[in-house]
PDB file of N, CA and C in Angstrom:
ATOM      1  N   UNK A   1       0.831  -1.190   0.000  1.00  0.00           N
ATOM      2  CA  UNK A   1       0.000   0.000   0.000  1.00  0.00           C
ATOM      3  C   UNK A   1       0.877   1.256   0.000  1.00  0.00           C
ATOM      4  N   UNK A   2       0.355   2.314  -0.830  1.00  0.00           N
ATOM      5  CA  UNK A   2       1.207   3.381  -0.422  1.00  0.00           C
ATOM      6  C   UNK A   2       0.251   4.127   0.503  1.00  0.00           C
ATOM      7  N   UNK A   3       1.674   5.057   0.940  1.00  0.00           N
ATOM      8  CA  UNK A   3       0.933   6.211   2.257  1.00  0.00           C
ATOM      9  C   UNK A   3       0.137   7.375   1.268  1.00  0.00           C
ATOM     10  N   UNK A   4      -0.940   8.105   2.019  1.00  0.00           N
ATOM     11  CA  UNK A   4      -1.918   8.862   1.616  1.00  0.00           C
ATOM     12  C   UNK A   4      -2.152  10.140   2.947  1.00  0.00           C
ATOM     13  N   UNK A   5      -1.704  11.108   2.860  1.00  0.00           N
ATOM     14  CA  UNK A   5      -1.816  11.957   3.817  1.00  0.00           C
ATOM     15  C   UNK A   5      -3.211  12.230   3.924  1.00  0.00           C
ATOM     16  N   UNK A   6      -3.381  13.105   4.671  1.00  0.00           N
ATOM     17  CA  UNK A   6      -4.609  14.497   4.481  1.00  0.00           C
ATOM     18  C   UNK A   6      -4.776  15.192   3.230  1.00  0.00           C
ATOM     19  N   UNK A   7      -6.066  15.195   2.972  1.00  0.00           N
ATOM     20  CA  UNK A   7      -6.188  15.422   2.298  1.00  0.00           C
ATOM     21  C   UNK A   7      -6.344  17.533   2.881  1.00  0.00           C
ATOM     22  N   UNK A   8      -6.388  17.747   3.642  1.00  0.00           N
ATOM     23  CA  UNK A   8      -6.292  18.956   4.416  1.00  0.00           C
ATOM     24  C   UNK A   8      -4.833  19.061   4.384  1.00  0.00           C
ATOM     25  N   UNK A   9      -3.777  18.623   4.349  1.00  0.00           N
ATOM     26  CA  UNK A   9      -3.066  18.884   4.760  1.00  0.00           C
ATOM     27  C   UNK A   9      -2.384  19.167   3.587  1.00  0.00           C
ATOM     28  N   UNK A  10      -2.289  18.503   2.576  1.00  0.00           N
ATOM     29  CA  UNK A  10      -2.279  18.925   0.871  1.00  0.00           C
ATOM     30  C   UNK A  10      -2.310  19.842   0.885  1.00  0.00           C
ATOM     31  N   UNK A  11      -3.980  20.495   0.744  1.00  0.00           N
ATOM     32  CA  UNK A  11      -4.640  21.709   0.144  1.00  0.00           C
ATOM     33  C   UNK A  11      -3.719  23.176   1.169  1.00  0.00           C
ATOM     34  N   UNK A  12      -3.400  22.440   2.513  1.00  0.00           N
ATOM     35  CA  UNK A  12      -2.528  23.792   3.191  1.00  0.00           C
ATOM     36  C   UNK A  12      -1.424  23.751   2.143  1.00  0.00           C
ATOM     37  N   UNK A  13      -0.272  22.725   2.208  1.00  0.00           N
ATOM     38  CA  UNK A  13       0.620  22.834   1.641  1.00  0.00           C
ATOM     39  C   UNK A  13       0.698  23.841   0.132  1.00  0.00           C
ATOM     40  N   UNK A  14      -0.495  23.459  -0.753  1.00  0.00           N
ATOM     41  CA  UNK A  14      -0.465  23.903  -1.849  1.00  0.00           C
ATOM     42  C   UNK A  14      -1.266  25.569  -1.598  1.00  0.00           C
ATOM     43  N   UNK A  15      -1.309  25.797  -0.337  1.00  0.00           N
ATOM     44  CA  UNK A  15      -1.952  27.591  -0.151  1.00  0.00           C
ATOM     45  C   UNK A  15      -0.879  28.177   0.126  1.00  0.00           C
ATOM     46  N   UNK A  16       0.239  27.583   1.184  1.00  0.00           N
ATOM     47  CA  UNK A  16       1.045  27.931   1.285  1.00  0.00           C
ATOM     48  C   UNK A  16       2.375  28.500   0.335  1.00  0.00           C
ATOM     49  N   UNK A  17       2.096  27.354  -0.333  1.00  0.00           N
ATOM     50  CA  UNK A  17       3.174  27.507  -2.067  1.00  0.00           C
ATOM     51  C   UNK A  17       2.723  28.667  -3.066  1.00  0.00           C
ATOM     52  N   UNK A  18       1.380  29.266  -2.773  1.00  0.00           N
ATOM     53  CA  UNK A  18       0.825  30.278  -3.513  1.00  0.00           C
ATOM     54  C   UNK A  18       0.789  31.456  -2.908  1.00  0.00           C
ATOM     55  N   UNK A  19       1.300  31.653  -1.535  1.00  0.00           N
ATOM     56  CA  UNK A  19       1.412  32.695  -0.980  1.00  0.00           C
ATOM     57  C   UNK A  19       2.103  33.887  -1.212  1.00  0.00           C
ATOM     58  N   UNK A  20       2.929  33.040  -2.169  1.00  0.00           N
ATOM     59  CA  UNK A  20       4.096  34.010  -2.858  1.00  0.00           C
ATOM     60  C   UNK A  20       3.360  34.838  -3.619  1.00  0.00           C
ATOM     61  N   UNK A  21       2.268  35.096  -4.138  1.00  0.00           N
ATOM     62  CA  UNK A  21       1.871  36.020  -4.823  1.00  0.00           C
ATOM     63  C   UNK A  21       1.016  37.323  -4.315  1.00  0.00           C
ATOM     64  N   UNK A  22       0.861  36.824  -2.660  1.00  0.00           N
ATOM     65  CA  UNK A  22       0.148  38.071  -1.963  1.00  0.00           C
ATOM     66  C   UNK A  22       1.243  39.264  -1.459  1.00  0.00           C
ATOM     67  N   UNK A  23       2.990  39.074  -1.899  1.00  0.00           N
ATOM     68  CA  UNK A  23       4.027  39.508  -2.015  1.00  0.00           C
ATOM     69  C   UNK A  23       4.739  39.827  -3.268  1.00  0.00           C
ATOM     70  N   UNK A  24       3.991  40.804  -4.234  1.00  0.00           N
ATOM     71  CA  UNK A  24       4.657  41.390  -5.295  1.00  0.00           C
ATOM     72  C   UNK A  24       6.177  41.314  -5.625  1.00  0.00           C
ATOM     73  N   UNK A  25       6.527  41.611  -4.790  1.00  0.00           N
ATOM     74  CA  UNK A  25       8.415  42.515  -5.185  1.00  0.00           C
ATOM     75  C   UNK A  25       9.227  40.964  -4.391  1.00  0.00           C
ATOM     76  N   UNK A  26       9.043  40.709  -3.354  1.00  0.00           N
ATOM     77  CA  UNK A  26       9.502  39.768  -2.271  1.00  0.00           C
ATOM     78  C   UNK A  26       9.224  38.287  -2.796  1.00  0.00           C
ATOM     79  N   UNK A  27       7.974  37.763  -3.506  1.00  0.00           N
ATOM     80  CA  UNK A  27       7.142  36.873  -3.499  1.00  0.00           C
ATOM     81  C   UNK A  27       7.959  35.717  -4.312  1.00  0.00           C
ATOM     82  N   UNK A  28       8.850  35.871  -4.899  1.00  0.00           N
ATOM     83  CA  UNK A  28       9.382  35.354  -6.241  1.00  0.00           C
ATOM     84  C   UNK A  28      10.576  34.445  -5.207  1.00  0.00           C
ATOM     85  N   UNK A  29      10.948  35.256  -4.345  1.00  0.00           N
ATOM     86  CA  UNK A  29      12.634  35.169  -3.679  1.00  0.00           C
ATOM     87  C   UNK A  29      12.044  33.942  -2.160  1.00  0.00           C
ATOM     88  N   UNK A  30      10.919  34.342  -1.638  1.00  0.00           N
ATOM     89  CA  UNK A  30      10.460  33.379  -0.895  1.00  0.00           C
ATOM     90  C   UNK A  30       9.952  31.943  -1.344  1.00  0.00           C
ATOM     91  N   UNK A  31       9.866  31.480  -2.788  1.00  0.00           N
ATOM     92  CA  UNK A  31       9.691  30.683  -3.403  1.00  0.00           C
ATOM     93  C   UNK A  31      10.784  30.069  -4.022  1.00  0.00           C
ATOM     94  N   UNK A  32      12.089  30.328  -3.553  1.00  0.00           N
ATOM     95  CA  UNK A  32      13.604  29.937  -3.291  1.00  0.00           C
ATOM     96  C   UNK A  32      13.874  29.480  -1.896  1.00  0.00           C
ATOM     97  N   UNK A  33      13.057  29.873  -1.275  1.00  0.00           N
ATOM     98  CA  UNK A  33      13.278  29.032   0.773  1.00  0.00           C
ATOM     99  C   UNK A  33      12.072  27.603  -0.017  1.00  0.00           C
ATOM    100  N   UNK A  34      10.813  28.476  -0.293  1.00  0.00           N
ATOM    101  CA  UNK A  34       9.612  27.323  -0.098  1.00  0.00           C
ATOM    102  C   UNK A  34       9.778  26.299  -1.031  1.00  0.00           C
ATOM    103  N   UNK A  35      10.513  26.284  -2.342  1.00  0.00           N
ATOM    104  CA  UNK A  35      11.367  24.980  -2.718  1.00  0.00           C
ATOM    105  C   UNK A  35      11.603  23.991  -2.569  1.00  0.00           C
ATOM    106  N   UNK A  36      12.642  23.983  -1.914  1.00  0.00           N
ATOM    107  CA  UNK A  36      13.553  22.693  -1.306  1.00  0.00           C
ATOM    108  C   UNK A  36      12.828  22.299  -0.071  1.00  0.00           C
ATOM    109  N   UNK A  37      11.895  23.246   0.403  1.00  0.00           N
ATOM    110  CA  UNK A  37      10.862  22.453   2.080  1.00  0.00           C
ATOM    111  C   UNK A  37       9.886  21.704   1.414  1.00  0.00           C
ATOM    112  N   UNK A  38       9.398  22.686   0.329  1.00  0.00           N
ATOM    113  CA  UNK A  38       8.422  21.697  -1.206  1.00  0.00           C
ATOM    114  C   UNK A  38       8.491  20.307  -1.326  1.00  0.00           C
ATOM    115  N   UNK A  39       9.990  20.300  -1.806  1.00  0.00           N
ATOM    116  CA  UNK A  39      10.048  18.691  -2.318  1.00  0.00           C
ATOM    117  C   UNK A  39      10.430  18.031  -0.741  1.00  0.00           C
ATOM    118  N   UNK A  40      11.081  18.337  -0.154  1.00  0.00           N
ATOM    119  CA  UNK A  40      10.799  17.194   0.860  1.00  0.00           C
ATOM    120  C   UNK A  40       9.977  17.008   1.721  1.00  0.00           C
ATOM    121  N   UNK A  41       8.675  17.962   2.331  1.00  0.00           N
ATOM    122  CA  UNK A  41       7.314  17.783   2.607  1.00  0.00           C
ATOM    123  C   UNK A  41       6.588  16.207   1.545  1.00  0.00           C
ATOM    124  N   UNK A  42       6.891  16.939   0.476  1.00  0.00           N
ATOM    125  CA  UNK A  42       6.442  15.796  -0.428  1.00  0.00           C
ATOM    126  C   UNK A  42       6.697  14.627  -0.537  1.00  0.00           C
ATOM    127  N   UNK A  43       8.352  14.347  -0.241  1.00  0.00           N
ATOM    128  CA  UNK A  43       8.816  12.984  -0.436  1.00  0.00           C
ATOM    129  C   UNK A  43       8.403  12.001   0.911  1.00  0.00           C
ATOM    130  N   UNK A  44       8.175  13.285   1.891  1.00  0.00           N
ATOM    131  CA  UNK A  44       8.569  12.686   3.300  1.00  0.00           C
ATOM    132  C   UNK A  44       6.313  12.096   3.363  1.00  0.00           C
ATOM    133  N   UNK A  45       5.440  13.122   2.993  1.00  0.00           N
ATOM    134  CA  UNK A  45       4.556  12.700   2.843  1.00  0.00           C
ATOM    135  C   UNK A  45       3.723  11.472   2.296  1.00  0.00           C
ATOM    136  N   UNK A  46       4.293  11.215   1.027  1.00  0.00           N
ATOM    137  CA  UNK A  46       3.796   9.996  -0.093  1.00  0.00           C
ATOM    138  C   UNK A  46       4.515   9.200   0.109  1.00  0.00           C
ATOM    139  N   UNK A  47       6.218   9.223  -0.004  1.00  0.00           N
ATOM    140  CA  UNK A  47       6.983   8.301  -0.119  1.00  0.00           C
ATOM    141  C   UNK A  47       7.014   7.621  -1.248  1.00  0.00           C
ATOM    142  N   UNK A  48       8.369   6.595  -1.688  1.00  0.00           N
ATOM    143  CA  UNK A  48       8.277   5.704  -2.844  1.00  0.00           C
ATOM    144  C   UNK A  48       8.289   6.354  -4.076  1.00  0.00           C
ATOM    145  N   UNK A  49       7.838   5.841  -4.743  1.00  0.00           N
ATOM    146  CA  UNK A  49       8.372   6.566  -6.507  1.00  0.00           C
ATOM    147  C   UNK A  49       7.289   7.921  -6.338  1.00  0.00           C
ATOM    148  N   UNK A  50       6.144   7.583  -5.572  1.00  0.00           N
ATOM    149  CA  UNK A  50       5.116   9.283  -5.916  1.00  0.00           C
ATOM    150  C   UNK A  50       5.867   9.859  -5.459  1.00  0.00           C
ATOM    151  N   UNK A  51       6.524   9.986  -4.232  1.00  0.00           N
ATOM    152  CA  UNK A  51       7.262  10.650  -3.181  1.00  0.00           C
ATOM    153  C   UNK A  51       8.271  11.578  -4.389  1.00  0.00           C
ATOM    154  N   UNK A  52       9.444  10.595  -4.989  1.00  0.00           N
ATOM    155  CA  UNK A  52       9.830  10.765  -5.731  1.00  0.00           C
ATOM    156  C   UNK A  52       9.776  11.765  -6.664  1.00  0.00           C
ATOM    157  N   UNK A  53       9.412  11.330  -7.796  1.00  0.00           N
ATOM    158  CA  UNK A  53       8.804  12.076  -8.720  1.00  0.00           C
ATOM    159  C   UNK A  53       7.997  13.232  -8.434  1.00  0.00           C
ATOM    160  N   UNK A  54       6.942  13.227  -7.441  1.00  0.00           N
ATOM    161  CA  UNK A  54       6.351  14.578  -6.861  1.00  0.00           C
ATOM    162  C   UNK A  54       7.035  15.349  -6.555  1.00  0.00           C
ATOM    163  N   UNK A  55       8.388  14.926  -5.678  1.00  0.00           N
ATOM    164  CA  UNK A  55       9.257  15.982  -4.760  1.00  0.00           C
ATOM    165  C   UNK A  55       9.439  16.839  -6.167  1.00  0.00           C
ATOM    166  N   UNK A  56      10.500  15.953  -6.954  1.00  0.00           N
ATOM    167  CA  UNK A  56      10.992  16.859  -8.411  1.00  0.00           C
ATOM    168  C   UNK A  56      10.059  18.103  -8.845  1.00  0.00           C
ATOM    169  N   UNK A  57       9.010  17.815  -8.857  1.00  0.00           N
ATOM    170  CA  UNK A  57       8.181  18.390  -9.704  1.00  0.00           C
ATOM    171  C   UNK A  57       7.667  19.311  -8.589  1.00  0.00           C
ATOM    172  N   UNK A  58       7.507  19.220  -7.634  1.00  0.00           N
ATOM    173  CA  UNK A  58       6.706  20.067  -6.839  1.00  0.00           C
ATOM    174  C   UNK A  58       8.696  21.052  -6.601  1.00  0.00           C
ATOM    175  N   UNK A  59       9.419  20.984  -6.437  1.00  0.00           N
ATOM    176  CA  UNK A  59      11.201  21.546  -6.344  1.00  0.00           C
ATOM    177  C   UNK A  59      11.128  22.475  -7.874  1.00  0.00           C
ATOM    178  N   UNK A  60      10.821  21.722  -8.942  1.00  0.00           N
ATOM    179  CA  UNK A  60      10.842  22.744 -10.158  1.00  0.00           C
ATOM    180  C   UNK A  60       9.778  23.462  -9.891  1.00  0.00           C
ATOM    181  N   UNK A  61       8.384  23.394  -9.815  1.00  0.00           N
ATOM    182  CA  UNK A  61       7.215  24.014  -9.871  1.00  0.00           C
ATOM    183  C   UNK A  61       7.969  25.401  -9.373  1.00  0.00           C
ATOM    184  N   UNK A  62       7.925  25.267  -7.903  1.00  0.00           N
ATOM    185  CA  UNK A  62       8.246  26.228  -6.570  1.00  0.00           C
ATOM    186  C   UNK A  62       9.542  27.391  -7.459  1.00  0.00           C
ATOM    187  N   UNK A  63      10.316  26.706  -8.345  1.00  0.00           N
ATOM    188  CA  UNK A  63      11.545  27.797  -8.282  1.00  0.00           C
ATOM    189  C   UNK A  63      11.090  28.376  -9.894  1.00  0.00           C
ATOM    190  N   UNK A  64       9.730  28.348 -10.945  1.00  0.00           N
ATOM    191  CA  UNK A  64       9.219  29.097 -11.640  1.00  0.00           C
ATOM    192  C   UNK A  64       8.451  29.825 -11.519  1.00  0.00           C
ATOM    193  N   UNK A  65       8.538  30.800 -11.721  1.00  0.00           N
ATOM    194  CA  UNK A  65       7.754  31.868 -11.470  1.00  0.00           C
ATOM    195  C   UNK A  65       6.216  31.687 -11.525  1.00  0.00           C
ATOM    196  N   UNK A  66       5.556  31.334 -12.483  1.00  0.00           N
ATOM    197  CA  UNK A  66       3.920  31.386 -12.884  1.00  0.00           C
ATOM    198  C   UNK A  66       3.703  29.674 -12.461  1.00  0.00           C
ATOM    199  N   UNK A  67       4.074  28.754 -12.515  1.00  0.00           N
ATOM    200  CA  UNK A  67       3.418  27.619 -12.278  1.00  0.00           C
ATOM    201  C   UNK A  67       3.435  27.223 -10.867  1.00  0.00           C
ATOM    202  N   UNK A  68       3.483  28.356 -10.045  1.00  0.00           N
ATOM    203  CA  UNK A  68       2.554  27.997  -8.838  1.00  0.00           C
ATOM    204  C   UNK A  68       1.455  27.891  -8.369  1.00  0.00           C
ATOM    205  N   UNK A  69       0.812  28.105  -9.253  1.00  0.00           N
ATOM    206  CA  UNK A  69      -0.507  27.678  -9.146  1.00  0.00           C
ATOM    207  C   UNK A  69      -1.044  26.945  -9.030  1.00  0.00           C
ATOM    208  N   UNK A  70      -0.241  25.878  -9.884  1.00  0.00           N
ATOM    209  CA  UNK A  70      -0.668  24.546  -9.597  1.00  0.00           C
ATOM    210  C   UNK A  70      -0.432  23.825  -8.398  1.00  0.00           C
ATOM    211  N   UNK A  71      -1.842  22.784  -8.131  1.00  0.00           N
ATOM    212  CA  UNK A  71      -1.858  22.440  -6.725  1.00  0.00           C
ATOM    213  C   UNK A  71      -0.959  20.924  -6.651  1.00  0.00           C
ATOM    214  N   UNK A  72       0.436  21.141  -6.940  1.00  0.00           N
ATOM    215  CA  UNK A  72       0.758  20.076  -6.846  1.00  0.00           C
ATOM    216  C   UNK A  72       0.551  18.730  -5.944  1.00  0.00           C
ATOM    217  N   UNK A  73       0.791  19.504  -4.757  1.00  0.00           N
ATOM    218  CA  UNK A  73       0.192  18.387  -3.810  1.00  0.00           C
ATOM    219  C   UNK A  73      -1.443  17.865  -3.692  1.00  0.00           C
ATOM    220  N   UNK A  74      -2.297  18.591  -4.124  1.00  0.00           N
ATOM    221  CA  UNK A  74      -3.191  17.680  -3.995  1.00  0.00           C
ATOM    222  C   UNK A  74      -3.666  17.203  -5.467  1.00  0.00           C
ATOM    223  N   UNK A  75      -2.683  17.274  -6.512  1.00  0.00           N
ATOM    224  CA  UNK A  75      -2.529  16.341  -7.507  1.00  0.00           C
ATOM    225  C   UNK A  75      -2.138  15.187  -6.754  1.00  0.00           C
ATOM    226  N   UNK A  76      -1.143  15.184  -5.955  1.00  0.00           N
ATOM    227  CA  UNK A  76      -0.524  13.687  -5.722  1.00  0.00           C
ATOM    228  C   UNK A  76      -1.523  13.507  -4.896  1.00  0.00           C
ATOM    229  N   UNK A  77      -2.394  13.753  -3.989  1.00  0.00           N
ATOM    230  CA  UNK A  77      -3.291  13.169  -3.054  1.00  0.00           C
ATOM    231  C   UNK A  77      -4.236  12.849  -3.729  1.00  0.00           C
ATOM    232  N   UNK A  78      -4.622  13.429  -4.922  1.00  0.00           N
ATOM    233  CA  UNK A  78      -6.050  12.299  -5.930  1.00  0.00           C
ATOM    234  C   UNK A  78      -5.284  11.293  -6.784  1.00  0.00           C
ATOM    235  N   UNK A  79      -3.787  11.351  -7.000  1.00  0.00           N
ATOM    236  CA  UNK A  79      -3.128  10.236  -7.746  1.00  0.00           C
ATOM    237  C   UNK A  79      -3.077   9.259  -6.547  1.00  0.00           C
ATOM    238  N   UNK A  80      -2.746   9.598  -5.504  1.00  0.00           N
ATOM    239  CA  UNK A  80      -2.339   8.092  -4.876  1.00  0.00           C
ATOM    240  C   UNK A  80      -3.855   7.869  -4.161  1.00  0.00           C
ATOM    241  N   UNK A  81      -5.186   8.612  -4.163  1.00  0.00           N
ATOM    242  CA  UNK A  81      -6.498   8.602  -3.923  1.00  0.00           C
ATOM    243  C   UNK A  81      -6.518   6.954  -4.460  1.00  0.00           C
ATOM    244  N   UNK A  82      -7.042   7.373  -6.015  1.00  0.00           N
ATOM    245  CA  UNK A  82      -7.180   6.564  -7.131  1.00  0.00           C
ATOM    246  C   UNK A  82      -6.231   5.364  -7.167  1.00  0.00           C
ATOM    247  N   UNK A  83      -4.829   5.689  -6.967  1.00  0.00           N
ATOM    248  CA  UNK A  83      -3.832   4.650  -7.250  1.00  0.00           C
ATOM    249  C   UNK A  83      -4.446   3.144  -6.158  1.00  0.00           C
ATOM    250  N   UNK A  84      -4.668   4.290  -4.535  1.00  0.00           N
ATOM    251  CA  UNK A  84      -5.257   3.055  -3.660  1.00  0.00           C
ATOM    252  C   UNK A  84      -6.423   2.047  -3.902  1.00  0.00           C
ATOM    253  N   UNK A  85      -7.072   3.131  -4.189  1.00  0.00           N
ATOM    254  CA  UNK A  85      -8.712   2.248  -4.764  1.00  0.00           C
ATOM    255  C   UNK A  85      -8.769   1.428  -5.656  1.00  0.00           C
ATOM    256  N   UNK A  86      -7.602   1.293  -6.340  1.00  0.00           N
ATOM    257  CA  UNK A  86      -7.420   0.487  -7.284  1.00  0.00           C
ATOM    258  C   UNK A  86      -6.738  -0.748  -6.854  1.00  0.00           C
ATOM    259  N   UNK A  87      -6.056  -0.711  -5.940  1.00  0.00           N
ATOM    260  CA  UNK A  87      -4.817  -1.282  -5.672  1.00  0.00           C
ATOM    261  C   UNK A  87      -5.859  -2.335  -4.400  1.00  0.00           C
ATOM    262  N   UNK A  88      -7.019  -1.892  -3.555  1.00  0.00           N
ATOM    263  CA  UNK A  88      -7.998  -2.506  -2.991  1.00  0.00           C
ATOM    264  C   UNK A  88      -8.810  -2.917  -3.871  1.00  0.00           C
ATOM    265  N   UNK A  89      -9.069  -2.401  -4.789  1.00  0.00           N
ATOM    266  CA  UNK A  89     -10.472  -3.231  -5.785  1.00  0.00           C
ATOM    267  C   UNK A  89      -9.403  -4.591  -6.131  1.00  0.00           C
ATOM    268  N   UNK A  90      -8.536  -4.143  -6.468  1.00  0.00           N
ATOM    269  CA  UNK A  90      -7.191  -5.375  -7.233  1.00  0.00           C
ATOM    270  C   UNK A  90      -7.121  -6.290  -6.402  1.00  0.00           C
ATOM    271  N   UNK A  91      -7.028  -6.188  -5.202  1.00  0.00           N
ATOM    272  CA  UNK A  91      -7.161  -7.125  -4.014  1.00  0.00           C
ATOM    273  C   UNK A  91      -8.489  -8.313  -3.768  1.00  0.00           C
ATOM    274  N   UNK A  92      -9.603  -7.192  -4.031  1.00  0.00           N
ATOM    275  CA  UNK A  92     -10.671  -8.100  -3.232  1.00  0.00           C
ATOM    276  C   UNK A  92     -11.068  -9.015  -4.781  1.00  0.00           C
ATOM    277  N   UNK A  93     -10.659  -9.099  -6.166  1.00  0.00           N
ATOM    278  CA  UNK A  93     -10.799  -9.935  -6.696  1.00  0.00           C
ATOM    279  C   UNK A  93     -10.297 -11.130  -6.872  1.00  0.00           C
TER     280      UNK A  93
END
């Protein structure tokens, strides 16, 4: 089984990563700290190859300017949602 956080706890993570924009001039340079806490929140959350691969992507997201928007983390919390339900339906047959 893989691990599956909060799904609350996602949606903070990914408000937090967008905060940078209620900081005009500053907002860009704090998304150089929130980065590297990015990907390993992430790895340390999911774990395993999502862990993985999320950290990357949620580490690049954080250090471009406009694609913070995207809610990376609670992309990975409906991927490994789905990944589980599958992975239990796979089971009980």
């Amino acid at each position: 089984m893989t691990k599956k956080p909060s799904l609350w706890l996602c949606l903070l993570f990914d408000v937090v990563g967008s905060l940078s924009y209620l900081l005009p001039a500053v907002g860009e340079w704090t998304d150089v700290i929130w980065a590297p806490i990015s990907a390993f929140l992430f790895y340390r959350l999911f774990g395993g190859k999502t862990g993985k691969v999320g950290a990357i992507v949620s580490f690049v997201e954080e250090l471009f300017p406009f694609p913070d928007i995207i809610p990376t983390f609670t992309i990975g919390y409906i991927y490994t949602y789905f990944r589980r339900k599958k992975e239990v339906n796979a089971d009980e047959k």
